[in-house]
PDB file of N, CA and C in Angstrom:
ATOM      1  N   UNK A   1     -58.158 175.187  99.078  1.00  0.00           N
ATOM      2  CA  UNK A   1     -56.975 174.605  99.655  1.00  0.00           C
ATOM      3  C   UNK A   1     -56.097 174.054  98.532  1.00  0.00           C
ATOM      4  N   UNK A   2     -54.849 173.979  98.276  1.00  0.00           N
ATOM      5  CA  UNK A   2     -54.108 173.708  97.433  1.00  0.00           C
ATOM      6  C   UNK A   2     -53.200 172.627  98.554  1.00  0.00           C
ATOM      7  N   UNK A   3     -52.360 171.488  97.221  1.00  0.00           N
ATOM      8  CA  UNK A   3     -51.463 170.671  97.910  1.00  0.00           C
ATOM      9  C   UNK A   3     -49.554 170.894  97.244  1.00  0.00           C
ATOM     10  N   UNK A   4     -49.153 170.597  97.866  1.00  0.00           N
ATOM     11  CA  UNK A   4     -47.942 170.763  97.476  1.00  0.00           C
ATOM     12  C   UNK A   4     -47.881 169.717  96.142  1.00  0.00           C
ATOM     13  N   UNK A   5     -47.692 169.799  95.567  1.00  0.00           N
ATOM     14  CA  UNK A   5     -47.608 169.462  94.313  1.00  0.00           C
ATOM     15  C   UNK A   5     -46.401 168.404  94.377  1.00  0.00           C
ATOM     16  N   UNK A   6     -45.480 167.922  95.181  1.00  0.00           N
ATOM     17  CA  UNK A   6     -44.965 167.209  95.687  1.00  0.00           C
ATOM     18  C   UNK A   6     -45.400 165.845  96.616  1.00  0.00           C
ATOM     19  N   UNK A   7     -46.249 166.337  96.778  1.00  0.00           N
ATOM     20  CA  UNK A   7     -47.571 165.114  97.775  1.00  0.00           C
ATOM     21  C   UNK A   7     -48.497 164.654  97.197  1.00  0.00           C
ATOM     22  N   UNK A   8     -48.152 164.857  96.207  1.00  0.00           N
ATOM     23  CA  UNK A   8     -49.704 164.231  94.744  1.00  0.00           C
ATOM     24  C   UNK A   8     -49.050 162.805  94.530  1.00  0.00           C
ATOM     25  N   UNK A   9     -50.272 161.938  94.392  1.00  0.00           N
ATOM     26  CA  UNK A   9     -49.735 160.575  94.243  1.00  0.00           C
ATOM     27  C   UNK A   9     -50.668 160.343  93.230  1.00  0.00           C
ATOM     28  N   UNK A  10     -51.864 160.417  92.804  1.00  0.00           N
ATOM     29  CA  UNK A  10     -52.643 159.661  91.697  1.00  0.00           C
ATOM     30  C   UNK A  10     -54.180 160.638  91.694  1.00  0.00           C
ATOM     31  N   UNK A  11     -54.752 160.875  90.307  1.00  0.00           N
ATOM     32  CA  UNK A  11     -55.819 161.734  90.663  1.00  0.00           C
ATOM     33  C   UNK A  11     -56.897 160.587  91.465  1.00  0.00           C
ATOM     34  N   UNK A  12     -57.416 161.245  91.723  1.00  0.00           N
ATOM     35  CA  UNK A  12     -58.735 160.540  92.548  1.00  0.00           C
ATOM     36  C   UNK A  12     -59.395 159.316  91.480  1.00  0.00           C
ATOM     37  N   UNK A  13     -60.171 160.246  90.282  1.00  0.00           N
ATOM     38  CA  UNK A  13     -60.547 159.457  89.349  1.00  0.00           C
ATOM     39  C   UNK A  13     -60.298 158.247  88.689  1.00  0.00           C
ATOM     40  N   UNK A  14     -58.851 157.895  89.278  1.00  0.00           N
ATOM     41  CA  UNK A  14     -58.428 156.671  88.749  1.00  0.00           C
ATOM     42  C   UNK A  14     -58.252 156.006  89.585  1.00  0.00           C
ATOM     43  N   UNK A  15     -58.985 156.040  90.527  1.00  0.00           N
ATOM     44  CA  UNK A  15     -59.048 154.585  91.353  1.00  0.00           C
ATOM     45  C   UNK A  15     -60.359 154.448  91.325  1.00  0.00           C
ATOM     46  N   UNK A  16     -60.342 153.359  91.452  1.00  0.00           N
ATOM     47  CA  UNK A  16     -61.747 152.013  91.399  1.00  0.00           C
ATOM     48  C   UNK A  16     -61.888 151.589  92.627  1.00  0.00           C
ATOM     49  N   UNK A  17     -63.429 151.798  93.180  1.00  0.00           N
ATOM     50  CA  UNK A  17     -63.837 151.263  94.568  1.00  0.00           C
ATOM     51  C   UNK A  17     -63.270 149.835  94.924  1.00  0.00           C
ATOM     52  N   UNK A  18     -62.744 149.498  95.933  1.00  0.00           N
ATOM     53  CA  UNK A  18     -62.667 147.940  95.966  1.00  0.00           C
ATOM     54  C   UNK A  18     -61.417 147.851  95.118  1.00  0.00           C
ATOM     55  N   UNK A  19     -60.234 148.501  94.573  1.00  0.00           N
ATOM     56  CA  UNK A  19     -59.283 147.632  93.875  1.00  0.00           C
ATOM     57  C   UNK A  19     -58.171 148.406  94.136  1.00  0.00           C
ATOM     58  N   UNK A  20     -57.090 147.803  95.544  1.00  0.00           N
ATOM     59  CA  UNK A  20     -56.206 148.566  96.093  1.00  0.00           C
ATOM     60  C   UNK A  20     -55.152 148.793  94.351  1.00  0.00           C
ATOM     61  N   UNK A  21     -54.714 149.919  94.878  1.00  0.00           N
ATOM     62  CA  UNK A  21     -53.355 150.453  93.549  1.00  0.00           C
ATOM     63  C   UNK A  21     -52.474 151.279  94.614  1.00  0.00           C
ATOM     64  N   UNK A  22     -51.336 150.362  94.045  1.00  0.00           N
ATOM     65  CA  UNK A  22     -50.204 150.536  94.201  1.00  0.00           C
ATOM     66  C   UNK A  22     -49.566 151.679  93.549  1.00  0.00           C
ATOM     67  N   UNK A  23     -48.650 152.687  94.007  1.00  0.00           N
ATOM     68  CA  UNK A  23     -47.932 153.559  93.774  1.00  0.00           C
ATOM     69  C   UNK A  23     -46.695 154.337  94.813  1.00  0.00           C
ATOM     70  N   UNK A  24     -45.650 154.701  93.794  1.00  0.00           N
ATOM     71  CA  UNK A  24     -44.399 154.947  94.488  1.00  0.00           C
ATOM     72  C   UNK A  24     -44.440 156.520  94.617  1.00  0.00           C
ATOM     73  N   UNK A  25     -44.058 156.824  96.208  1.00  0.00           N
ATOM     74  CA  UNK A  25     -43.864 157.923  96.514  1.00  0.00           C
ATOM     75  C   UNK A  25     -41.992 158.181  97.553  1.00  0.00           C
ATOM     76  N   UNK A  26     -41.646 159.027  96.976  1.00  0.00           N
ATOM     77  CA  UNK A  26     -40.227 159.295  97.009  1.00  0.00           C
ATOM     78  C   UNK A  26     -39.205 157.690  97.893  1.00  0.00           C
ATOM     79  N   UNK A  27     -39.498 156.813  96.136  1.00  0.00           N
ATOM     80  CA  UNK A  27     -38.961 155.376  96.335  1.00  0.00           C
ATOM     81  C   UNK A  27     -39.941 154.422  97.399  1.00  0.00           C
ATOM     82  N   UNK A  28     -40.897 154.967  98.081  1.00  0.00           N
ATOM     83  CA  UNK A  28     -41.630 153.841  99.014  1.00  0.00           C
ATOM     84  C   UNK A  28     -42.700 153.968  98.502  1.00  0.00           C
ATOM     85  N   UNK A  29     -42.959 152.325  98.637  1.00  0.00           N
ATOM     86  CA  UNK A  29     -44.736 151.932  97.750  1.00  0.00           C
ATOM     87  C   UNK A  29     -45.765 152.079  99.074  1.00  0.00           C
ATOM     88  N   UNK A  30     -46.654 152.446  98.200  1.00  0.00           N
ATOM     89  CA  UNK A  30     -47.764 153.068  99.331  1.00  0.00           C
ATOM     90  C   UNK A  30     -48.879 152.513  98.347  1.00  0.00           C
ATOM     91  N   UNK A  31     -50.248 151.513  99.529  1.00  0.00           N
ATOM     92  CA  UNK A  31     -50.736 151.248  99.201  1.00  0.00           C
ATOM     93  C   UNK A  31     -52.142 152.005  98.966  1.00  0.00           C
ATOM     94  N   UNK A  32     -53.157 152.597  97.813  1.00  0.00           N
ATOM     95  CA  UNK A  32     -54.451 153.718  97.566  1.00  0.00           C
ATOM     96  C   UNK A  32     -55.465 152.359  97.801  1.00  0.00           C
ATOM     97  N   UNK A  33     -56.571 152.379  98.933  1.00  0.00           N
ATOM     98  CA  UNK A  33     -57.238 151.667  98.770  1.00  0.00           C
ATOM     99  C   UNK A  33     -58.975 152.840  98.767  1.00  0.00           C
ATOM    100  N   UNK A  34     -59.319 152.389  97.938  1.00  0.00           N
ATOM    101  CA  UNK A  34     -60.813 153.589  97.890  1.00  0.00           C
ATOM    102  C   UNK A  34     -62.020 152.569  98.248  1.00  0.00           C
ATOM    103  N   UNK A  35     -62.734 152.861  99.261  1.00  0.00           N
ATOM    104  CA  UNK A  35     -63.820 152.593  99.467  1.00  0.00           C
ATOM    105  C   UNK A  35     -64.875 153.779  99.322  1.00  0.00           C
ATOM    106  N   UNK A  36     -65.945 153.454  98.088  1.00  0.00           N
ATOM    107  CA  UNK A  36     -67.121 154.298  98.111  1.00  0.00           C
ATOM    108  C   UNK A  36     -66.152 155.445  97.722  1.00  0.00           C
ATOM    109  N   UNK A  37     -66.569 156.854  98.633  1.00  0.00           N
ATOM    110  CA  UNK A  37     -65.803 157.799  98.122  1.00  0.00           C
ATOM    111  C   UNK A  37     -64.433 158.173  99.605  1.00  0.00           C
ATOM    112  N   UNK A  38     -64.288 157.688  99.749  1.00  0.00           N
ATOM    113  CA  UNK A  38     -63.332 157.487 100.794  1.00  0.00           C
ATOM    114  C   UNK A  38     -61.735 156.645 100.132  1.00  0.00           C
ATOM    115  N   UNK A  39     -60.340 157.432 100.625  1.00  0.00           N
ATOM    116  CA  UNK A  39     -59.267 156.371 100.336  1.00  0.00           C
ATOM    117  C   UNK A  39     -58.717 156.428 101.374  1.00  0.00           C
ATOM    118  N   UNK A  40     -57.967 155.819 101.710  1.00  0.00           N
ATOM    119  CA  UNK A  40     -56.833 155.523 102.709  1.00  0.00           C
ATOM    120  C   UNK A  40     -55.340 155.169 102.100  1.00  0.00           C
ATOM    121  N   UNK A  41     -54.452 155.216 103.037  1.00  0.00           N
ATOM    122  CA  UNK A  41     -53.200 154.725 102.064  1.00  0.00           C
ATOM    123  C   UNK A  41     -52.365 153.918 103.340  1.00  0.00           C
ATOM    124  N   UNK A  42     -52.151 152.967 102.758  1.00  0.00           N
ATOM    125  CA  UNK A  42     -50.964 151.874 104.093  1.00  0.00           C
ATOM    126  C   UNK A  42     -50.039 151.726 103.243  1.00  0.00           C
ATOM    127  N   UNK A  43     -48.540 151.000 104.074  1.00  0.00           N
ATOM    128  CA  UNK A  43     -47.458 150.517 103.392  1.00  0.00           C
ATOM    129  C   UNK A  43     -48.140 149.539 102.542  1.00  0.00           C
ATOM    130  N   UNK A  44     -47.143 148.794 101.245  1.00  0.00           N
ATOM    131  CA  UNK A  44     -47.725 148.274 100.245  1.00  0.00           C
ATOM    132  C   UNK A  44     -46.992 146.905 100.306  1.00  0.00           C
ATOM    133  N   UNK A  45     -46.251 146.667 101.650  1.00  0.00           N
ATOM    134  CA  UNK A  45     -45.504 145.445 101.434  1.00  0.00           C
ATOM    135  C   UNK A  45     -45.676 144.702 103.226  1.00  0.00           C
ATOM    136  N   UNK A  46     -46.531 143.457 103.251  1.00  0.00           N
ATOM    137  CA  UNK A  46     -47.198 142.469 104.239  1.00  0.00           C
ATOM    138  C   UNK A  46     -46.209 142.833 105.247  1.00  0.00           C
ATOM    139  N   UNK A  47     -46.999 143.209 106.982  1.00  0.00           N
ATOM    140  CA  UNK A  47     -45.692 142.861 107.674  1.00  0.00           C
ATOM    141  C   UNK A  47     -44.907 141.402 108.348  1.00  0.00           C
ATOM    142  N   UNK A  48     -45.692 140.714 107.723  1.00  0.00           N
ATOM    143  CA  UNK A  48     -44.899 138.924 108.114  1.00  0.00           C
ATOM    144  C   UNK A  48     -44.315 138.856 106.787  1.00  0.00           C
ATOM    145  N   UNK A  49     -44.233 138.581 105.754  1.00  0.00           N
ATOM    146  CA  UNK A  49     -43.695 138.066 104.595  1.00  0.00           C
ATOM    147  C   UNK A  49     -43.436 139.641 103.633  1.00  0.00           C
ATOM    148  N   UNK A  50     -42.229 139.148 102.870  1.00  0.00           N
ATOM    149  CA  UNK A  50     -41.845 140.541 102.022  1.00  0.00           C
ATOM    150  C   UNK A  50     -42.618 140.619 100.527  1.00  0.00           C
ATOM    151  N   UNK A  51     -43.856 140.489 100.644  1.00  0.00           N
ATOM    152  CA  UNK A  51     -45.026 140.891  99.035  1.00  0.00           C
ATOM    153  C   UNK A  51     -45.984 142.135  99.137  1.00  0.00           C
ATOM    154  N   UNK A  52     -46.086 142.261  97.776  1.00  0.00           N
ATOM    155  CA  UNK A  52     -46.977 143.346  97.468  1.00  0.00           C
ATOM    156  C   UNK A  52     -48.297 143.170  97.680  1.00  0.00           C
ATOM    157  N   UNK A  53     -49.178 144.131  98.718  1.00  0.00           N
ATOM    158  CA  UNK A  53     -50.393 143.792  99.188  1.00  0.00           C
ATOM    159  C   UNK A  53     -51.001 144.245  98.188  1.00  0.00           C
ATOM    160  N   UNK A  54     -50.489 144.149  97.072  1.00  0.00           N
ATOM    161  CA  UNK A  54     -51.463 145.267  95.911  1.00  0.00           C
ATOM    162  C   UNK A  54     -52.059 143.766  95.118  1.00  0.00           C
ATOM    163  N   UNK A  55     -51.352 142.787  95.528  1.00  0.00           N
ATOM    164  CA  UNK A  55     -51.718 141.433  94.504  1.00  0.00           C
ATOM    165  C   UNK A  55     -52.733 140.952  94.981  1.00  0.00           C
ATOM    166  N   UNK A  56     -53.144 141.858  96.833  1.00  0.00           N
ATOM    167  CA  UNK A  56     -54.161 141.317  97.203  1.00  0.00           C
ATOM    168  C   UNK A  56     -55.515 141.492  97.224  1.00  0.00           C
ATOM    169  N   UNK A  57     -56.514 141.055  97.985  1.00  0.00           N
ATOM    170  CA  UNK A  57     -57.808 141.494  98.155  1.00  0.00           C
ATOM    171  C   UNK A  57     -58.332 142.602  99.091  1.00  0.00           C
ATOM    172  N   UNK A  58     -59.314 143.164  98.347  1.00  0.00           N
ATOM    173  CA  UNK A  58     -60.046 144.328  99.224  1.00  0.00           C
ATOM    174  C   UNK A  58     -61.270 144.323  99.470  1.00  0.00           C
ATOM    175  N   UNK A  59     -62.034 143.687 100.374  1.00  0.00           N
ATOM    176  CA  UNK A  59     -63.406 143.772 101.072  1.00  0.00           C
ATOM    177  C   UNK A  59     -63.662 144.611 101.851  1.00  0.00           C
ATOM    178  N   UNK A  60     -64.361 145.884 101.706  1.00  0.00           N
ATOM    179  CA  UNK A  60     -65.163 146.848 102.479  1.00  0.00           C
ATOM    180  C   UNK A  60     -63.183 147.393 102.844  1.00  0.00           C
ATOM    181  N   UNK A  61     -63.412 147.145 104.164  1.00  0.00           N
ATOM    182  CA  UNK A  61     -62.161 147.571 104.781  1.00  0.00           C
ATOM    183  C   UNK A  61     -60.869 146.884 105.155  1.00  0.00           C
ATOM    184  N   UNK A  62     -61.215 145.559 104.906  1.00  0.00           N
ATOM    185  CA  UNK A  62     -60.202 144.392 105.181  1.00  0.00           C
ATOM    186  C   UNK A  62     -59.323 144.329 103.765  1.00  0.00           C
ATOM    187  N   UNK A  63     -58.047 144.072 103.899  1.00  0.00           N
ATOM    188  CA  UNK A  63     -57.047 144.047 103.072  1.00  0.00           C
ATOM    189  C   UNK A  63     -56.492 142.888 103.563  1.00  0.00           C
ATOM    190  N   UNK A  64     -56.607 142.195 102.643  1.00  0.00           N
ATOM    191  CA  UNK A  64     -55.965 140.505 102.756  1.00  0.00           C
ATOM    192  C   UNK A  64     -54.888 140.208 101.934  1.00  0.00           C
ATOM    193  N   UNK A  65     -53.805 139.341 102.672  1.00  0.00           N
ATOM    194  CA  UNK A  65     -52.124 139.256 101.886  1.00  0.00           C
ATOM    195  C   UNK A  65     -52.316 138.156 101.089  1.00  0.00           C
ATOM    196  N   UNK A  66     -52.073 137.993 100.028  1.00  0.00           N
ATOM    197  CA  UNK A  66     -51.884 137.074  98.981  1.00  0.00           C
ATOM    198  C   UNK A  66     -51.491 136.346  99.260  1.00  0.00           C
ATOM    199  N   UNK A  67     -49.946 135.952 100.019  1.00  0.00           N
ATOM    200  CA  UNK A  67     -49.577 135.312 100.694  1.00  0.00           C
ATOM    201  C   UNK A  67     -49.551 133.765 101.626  1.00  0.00           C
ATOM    202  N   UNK A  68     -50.437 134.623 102.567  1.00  0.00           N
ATOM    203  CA  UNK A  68     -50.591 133.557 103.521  1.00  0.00           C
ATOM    204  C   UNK A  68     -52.004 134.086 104.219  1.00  0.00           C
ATOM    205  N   UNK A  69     -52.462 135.057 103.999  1.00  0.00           N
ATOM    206  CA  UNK A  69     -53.586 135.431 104.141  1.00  0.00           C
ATOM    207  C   UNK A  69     -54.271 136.500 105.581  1.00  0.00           C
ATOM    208  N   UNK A  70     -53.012 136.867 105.730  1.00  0.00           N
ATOM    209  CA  UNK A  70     -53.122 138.083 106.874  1.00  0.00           C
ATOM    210  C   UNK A  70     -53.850 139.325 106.277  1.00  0.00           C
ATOM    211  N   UNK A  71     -54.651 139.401 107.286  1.00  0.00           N
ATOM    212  CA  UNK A  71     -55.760 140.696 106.753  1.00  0.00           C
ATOM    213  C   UNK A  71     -55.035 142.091 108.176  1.00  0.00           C
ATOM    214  N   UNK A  72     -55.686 143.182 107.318  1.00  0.00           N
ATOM    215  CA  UNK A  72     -55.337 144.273 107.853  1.00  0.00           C
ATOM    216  C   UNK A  72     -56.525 145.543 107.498  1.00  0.00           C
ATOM    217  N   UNK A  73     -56.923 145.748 108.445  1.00  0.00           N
ATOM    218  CA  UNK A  73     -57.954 147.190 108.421  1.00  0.00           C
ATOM    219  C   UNK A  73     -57.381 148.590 107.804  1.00  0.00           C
ATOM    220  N   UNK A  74     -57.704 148.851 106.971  1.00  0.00           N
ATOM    221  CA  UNK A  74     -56.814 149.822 105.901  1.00  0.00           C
ATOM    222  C   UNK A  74     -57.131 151.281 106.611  1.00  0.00           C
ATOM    223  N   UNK A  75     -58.179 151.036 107.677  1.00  0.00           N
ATOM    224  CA  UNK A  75     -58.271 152.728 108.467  1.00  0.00           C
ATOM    225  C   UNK A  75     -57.024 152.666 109.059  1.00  0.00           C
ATOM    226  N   UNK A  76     -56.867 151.708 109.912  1.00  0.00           N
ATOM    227  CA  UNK A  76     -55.925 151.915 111.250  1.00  0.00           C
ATOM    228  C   UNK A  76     -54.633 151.334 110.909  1.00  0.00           C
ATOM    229  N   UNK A  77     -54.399 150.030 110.102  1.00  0.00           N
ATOM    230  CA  UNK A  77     -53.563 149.518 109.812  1.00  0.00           C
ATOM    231  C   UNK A  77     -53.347 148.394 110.483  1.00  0.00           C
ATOM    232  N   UNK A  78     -54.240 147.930 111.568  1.00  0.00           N
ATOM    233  CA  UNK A  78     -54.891 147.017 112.319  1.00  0.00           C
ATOM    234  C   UNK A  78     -54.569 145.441 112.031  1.00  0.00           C
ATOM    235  N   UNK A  79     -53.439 144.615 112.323  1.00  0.00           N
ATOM    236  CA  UNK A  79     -53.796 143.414 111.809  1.00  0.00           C
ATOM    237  C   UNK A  79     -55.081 142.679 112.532  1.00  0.00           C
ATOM    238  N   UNK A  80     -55.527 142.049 111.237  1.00  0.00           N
ATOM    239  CA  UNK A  80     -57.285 141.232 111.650  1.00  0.00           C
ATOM    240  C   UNK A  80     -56.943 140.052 111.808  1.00  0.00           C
ATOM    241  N   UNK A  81     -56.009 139.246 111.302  1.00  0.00           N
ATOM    242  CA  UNK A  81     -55.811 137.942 110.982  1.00  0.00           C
ATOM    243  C   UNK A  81     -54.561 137.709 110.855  1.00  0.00           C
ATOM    244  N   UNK A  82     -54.367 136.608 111.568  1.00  0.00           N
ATOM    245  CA  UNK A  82     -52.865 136.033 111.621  1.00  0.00           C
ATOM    246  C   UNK A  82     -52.656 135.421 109.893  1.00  0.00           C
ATOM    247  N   UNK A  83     -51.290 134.869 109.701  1.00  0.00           N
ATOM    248  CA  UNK A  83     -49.850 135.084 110.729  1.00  0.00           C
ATOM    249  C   UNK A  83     -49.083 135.937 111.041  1.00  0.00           C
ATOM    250  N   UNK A  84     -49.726 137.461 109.964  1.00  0.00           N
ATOM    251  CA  UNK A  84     -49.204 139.007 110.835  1.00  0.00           C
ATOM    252  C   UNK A  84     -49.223 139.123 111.726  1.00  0.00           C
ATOM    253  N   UNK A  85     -48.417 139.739 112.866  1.00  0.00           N
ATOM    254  CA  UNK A  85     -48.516 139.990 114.556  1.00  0.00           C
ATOM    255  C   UNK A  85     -48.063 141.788 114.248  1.00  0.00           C
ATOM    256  N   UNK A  86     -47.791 142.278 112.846  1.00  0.00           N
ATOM    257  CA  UNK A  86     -47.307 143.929 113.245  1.00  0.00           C
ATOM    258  C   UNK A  86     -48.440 144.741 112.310  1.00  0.00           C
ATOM    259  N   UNK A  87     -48.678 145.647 112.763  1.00  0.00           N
ATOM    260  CA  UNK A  87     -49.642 146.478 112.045  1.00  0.00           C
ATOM    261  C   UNK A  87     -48.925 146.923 110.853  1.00  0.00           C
ATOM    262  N   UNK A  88     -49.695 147.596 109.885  1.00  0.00           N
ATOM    263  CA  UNK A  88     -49.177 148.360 108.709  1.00  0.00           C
ATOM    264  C   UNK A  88     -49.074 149.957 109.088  1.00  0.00           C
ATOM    265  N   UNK A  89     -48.104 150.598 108.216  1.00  0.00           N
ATOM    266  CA  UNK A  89     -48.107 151.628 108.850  1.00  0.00           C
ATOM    267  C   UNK A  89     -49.021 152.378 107.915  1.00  0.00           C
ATOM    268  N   UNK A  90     -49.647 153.425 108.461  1.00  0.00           N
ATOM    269  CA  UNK A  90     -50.648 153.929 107.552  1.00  0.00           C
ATOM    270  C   UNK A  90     -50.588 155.776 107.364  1.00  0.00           C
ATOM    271  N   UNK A  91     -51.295 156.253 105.814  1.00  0.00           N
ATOM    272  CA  UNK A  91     -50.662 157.551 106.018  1.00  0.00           C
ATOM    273  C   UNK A  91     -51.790 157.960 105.627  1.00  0.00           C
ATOM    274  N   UNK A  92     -51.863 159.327 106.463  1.00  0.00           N
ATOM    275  CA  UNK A  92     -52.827 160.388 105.780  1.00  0.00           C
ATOM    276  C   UNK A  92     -53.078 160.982 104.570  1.00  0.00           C
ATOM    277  N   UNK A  93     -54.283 160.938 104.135  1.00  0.00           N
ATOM    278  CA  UNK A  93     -54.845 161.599 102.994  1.00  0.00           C
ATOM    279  C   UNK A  93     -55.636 162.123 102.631  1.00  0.00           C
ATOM    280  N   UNK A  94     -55.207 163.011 101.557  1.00  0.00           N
ATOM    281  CA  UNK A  94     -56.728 164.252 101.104  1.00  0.00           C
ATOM    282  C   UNK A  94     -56.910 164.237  99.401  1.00  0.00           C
ATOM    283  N   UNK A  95     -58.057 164.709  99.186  1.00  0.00           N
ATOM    284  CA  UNK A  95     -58.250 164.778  98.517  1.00  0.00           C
ATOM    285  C   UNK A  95     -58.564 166.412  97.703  1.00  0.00           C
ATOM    286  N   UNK A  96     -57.421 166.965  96.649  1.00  0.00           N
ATOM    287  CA  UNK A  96     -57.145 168.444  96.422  1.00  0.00           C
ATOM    288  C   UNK A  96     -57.619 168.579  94.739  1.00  0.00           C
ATOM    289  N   UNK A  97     -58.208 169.159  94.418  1.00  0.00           N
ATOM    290  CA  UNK A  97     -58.427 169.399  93.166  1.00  0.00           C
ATOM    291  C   UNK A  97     -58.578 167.745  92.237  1.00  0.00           C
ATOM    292  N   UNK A  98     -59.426 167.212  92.691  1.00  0.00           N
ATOM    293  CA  UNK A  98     -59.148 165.263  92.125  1.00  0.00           C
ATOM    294  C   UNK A  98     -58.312 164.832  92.096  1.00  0.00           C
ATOM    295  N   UNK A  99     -56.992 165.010  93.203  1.00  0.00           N
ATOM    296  CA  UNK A  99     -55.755 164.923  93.593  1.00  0.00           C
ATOM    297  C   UNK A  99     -56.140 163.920  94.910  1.00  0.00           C
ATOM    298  N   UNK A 100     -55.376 162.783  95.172  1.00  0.00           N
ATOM    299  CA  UNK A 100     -55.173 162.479  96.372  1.00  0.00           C
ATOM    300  C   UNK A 100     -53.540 162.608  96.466  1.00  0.00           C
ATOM    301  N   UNK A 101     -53.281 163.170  97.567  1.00  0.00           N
ATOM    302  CA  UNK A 101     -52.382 163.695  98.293  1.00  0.00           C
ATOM    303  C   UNK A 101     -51.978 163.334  99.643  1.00  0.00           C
ATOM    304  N   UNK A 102     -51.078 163.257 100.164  1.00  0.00           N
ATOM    305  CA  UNK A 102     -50.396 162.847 101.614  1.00  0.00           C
ATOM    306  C   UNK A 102     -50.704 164.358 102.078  1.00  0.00           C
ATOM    307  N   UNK A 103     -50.935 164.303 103.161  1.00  0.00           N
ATOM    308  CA  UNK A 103     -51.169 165.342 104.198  1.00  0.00           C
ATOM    309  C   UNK A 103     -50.002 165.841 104.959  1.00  0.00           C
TER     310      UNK A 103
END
Protein backbone atom coordinates (compact mmCIF):
# COMPACT_ATOMS: atom_id res chain seq x y z
CA UNK A 1 0.00 0.00 0.00
CA UNK A 2 1.53 3.34 -0.70
CA UNK A 3 0.38 6.94 0.78
CA UNK A 4 0.06 10.01 -0.97
CA UNK A 5 3.03 11.55 -0.20
CA UNK A 6 1.04 14.60 0.65
CA UNK A 7 -0.52 12.92 3.85
CA UNK A 8 2.86 12.13 5.42
CA UNK A 9 3.22 13.92 8.63
CA UNK A 10 6.29 12.37 10.62
CA UNK A 11 8.05 8.89 10.20
CA UNK A 12 6.78 6.56 12.74
CA UNK A 13 10.25 6.17 14.33
CA UNK A 14 10.28 9.42 15.76
CA UNK A 15 7.79 9.33 18.06
CA UNK A 16 8.22 8.21 21.59
CA UNK A 17 5.54 6.12 23.44
CA UNK A 18 3.81 8.40 25.92
CA UNK A 19 5.12 11.88 24.47
CA UNK A 20 2.33 13.63 22.36
CA UNK A 21 4.28 15.71 19.20
CA UNK A 22 2.98 18.24 17.70
CA UNK A 23 3.03 18.86 13.94
CA UNK A 24 1.63 21.10 11.12
CA UNK A 25 -0.35 19.74 8.38
CA UNK A 26 -1.56 22.12 5.51
CA UNK A 27 -1.31 25.18 8.33
CA UNK A 28 -3.42 23.06 11.11
CA UNK A 29 -1.60 21.55 14.15
CA UNK A 30 -2.46 18.10 14.67
CA UNK A 31 -1.76 16.43 17.66
CA UNK A 32 0.71 12.41 17.10
CA UNK A 33 0.05 10.74 20.29
CA UNK A 34 1.75 6.94 20.21
CA UNK A 35 0.81 4.51 22.59
CA UNK A 36 2.90 1.15 22.54
CA UNK A 37 2.74 0.63 18.84
CA UNK A 38 -0.41 2.35 18.14
CA UNK A 39 -0.87 6.46 17.19
CA UNK A 40 -3.73 8.46 16.97
CA UNK A 41 -3.91 12.09 15.93
CA UNK A 42 -6.47 14.93 17.54
CA UNK A 43 -6.58 18.73 17.05
CA UNK A 44 -3.54 20.20 18.94
CA UNK A 45 -5.28 23.19 20.48
CA UNK A 46 -7.77 22.56 24.09
CA UNK A 47 -11.43 22.96 23.27
CA UNK A 48 -12.17 25.40 26.40
CA UNK A 49 -9.03 27.56 26.36
CA UNK A 50 -6.81 28.51 23.14
CA UNK A 51 -3.21 26.23 24.11
CA UNK A 52 -1.17 23.72 22.75
CA UNK A 53 -2.11 20.23 24.07
CA UNK A 54 1.38 19.29 23.05
CA UNK A 55 2.66 21.16 26.45
CA UNK A 56 0.54 18.56 27.88
CA UNK A 57 0.39 15.15 29.49
CA UNK A 58 -0.07 11.68 28.10
CA UNK A 59 -1.18 8.68 30.29
CA UNK A 60 -2.06 5.44 28.49
CA UNK A 61 -4.92 7.20 26.61
CA UNK A 62 -5.85 10.30 28.52
CA UNK A 63 -4.47 13.60 27.21
CA UNK A 64 -4.53 16.26 29.81
CA UNK A 65 -4.54 20.32 29.06
CA UNK A 66 -1.84 22.15 30.68
CA UNK A 67 -4.07 24.61 31.27
CA UNK A 68 -6.68 23.98 33.48
CA UNK A 69 -6.58 20.40 33.27
CA UNK A 70 -9.25 18.99 30.90
CA UNK A 71 -8.47 15.52 29.81
CA UNK A 72 -9.50 13.98 26.54
CA UNK A 73 -9.39 10.25 25.22
CA UNK A 74 -7.07 10.50 22.20
CA UNK A 75 -9.15 7.36 20.49
CA UNK A 76 -12.40 9.19 20.30
CA UNK A 77 -11.59 12.64 21.22
CA UNK A 78 -13.85 12.16 24.21
CA UNK A 79 -13.72 14.90 26.84
CA UNK A 80 -12.91 12.96 30.38
CA UNK A 81 -12.69 15.91 32.55
CA UNK A 82 -14.01 19.20 32.91
CA UNK A 83 -13.82 22.42 32.27
CA UNK A 84 -13.91 21.11 28.52
CA UNK A 85 -17.65 20.47 27.58
CA UNK A 86 -16.48 19.93 23.46
CA UNK A 87 -14.72 16.97 22.22
CA UNK A 88 -11.49 17.17 20.12
CA UNK A 89 -11.73 16.53 16.74
CA UNK A 90 -9.84 13.53 15.81
CA UNK A 91 -8.20 12.13 12.52
CA UNK A 92 -7.40 8.99 11.01
CA UNK A 93 -4.20 7.26 10.70
CA UNK A 94 -1.86 4.78 9.11
CA UNK A 95 1.01 3.76 9.18
CA UNK A 96 2.96 3.41 5.29
CA UNK A 97 6.45 2.53 4.83
CA UNK A 98 7.46 4.07 8.74
CA UNK A 99 5.29 6.84 7.56
CA UNK A 100 2.37 7.92 9.63
CA UNK A 101 -0.06 9.35 7.39
CA UNK A 102 -3.76 10.77 7.43
CA UNK A 103 -6.02 8.41 5.77
Amino acid sequence: MTADTSHRLIPFSELQSGKPRRVEHQGKGILLCRVDESVYAVDDTCTHEDISLSLGALCEYRLRCPLHGSEFDIRTGVVLDEPAEKDLAVYPVEIVSDWVCLK
